[in-house]
Every structure is written in C-alpha cells, then in structure tokens.
C-alpha atoms as a PDB file:
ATOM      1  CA  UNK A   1       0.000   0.000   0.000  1.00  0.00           C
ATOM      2  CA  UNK A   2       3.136   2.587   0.768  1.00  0.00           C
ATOM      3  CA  UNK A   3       4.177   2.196  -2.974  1.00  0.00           C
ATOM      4  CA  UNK A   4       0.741   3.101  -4.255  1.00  0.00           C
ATOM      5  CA  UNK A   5       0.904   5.939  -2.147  1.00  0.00           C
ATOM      6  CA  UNK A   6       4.141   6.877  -3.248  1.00  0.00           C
ATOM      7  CA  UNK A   7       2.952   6.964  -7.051  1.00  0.00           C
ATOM      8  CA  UNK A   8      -0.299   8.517  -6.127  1.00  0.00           C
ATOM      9  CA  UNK A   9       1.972  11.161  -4.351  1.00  0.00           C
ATOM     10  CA  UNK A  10       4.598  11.520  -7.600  1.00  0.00           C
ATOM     11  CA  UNK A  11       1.717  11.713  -9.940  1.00  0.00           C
ATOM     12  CA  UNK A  12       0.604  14.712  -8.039  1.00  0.00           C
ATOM     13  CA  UNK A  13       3.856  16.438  -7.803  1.00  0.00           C
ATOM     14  CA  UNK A  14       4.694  15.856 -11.742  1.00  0.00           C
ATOM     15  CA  UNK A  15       0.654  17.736 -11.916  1.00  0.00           C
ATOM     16  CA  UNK A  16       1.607  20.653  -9.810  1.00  0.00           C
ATOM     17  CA  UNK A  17       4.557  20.975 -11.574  1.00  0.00           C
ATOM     18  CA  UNK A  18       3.398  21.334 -14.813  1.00  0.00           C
ATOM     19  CA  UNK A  19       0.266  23.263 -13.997  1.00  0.00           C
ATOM     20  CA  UNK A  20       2.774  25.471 -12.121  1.00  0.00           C
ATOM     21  CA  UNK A  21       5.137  26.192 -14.812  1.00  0.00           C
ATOM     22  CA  UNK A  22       2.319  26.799 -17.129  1.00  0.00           C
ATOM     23  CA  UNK A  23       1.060  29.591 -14.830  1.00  0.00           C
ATOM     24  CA  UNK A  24       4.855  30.940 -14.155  1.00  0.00           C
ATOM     25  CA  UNK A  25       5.237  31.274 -18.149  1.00  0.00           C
ATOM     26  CA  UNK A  26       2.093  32.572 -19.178  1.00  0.00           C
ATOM     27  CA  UNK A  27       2.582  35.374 -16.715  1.00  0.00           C
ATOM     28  CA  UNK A  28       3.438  37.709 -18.986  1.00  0.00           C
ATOM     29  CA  UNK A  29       0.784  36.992 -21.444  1.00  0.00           C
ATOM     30  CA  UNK A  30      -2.259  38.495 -22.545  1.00  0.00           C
ATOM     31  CA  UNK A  31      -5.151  37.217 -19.879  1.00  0.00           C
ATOM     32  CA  UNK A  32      -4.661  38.389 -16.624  1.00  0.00           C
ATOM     33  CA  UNK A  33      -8.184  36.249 -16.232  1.00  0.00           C
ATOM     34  CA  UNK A  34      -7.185  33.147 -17.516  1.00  0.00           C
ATOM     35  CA  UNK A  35      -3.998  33.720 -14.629  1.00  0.00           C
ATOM     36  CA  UNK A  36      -6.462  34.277 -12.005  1.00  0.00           C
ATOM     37  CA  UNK A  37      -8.940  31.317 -13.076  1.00  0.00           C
ATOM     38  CA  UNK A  38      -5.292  29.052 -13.254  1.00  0.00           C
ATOM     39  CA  UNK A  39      -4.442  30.668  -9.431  1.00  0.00           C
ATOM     40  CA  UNK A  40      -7.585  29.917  -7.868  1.00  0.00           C
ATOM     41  CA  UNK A  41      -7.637  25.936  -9.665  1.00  0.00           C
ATOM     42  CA  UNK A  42      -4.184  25.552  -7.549  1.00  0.00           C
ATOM     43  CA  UNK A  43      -5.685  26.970  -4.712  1.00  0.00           C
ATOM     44  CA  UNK A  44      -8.824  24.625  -5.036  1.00  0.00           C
ATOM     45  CA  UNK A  45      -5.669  21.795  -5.680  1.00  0.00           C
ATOM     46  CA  UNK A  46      -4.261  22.102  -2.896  1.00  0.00           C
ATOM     47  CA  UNK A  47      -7.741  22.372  -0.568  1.00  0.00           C
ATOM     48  CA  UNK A  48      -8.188  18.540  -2.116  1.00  0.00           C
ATOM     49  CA  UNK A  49      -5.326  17.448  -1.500  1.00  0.00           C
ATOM     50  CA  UNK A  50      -5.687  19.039   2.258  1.00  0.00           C
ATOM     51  CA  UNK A  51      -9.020  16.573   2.206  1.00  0.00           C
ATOM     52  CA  UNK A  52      -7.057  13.699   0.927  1.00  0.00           C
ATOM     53  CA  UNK A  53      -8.287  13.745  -2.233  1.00  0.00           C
ATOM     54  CA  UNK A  54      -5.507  12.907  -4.562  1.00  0.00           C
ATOM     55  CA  UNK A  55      -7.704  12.509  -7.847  1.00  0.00           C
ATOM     56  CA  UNK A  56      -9.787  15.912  -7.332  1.00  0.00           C
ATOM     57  CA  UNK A  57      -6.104  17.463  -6.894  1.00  0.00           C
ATOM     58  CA  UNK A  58      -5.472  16.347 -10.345  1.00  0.00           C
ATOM     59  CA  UNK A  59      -8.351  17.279 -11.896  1.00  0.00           C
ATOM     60  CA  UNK A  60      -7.940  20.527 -10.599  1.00  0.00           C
ATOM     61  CA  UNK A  61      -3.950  20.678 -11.490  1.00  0.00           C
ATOM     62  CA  UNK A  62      -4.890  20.180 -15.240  1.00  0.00           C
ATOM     63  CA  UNK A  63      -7.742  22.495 -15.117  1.00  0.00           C
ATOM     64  CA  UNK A  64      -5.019  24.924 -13.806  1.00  0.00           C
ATOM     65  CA  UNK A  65      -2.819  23.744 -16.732  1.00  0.00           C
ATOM     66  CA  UNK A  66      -5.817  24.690 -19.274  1.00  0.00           C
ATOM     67  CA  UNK A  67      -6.101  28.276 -17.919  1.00  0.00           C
ATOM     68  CA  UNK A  68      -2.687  28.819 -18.161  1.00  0.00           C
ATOM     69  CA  UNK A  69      -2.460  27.411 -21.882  1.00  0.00           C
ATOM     70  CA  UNK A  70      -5.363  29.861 -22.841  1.00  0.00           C
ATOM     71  CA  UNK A  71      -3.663  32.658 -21.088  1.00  0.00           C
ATOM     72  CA  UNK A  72      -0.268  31.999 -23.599  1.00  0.00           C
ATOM     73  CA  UNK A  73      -2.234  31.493 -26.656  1.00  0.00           C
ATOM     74  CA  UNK A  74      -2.465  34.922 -28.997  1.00  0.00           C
ATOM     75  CA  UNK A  75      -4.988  37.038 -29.232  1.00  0.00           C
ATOM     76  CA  UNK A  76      -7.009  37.652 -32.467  1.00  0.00           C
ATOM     77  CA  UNK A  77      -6.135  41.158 -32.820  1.00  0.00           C
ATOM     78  CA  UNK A  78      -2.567  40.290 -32.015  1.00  0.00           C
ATOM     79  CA  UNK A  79      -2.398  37.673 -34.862  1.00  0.00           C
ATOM     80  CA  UNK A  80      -3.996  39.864 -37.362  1.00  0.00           C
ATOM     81  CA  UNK A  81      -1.107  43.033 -36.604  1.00  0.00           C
ATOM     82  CA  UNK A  82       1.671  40.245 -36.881  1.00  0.00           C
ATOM     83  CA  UNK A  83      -0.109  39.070 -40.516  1.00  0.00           C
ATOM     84  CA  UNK A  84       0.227  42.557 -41.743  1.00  0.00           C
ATOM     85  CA  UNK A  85       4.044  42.942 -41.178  1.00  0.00           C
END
C-alpha cells in the first residue's frame, strides 16, 4: 500500500509541476483572467489534497494547466497586426 501511495503522491507532484510552470510562463501573457482562473484551480488543488483527495487534486492541477495554456495562446487582434508585417 506505501508504494501506491508513493505513485499517487509523484503523480501529483509531476501535476503541480506542470500546472505550475504553465502559470509561471504565461505570466506575462495576454489574460490576466485566464492567470487568475489558473491561481484559484491551484488553490482549489491544494484544498483537495488538504481533504485527501488525490484525484480531485489532479483534476484541478490540469484544469489549472488549461487556464494557463489559454492565457499563452495569442490574441485575435494580435495575430492579425503580426499578418500585416
């Protein structure tokens, strides 16, 4: 049962990690919002894992990971002035 744990417990870590770095690069992006939404997933992350809830942490890691990835992606308008150069 420890070694289950002990995946269960990387699994989570390799998560936050990459939900984390997401967030850390797309700080300088365009959405503030998607930022925030990313934030406040870790936040709710962590509050599972506080419960011992392992698989709602994860869930909530990549939904973290999703905000972030929106955040980086371009705007429109932003594509269109690059098009014109």
């Amino acid at each position: 049962m420890a070694q289950i744990q002990l995946i269960v417990d990387r699994i989570v870590n390799v998560d936050r990690v990459l939900a984390q770095t997401a967030i850390e690069q797309a700080g300088d992006k365009k959405s503030d919002k998607e930022i925030d939404k990313a934030n406040k997933e870790m936040d709710k992350a962590f509050a599972e894992l506080d419960k011992e809830k392992p698989d709602e942490a994860i869930d909530r890691f990549e939904k973290a990971w999703e905000h972030a990835q929106k955040a980086m992606k371009p705007d429109d308008d932003e594509e269109d002035e690059n098009e014109e150069d």
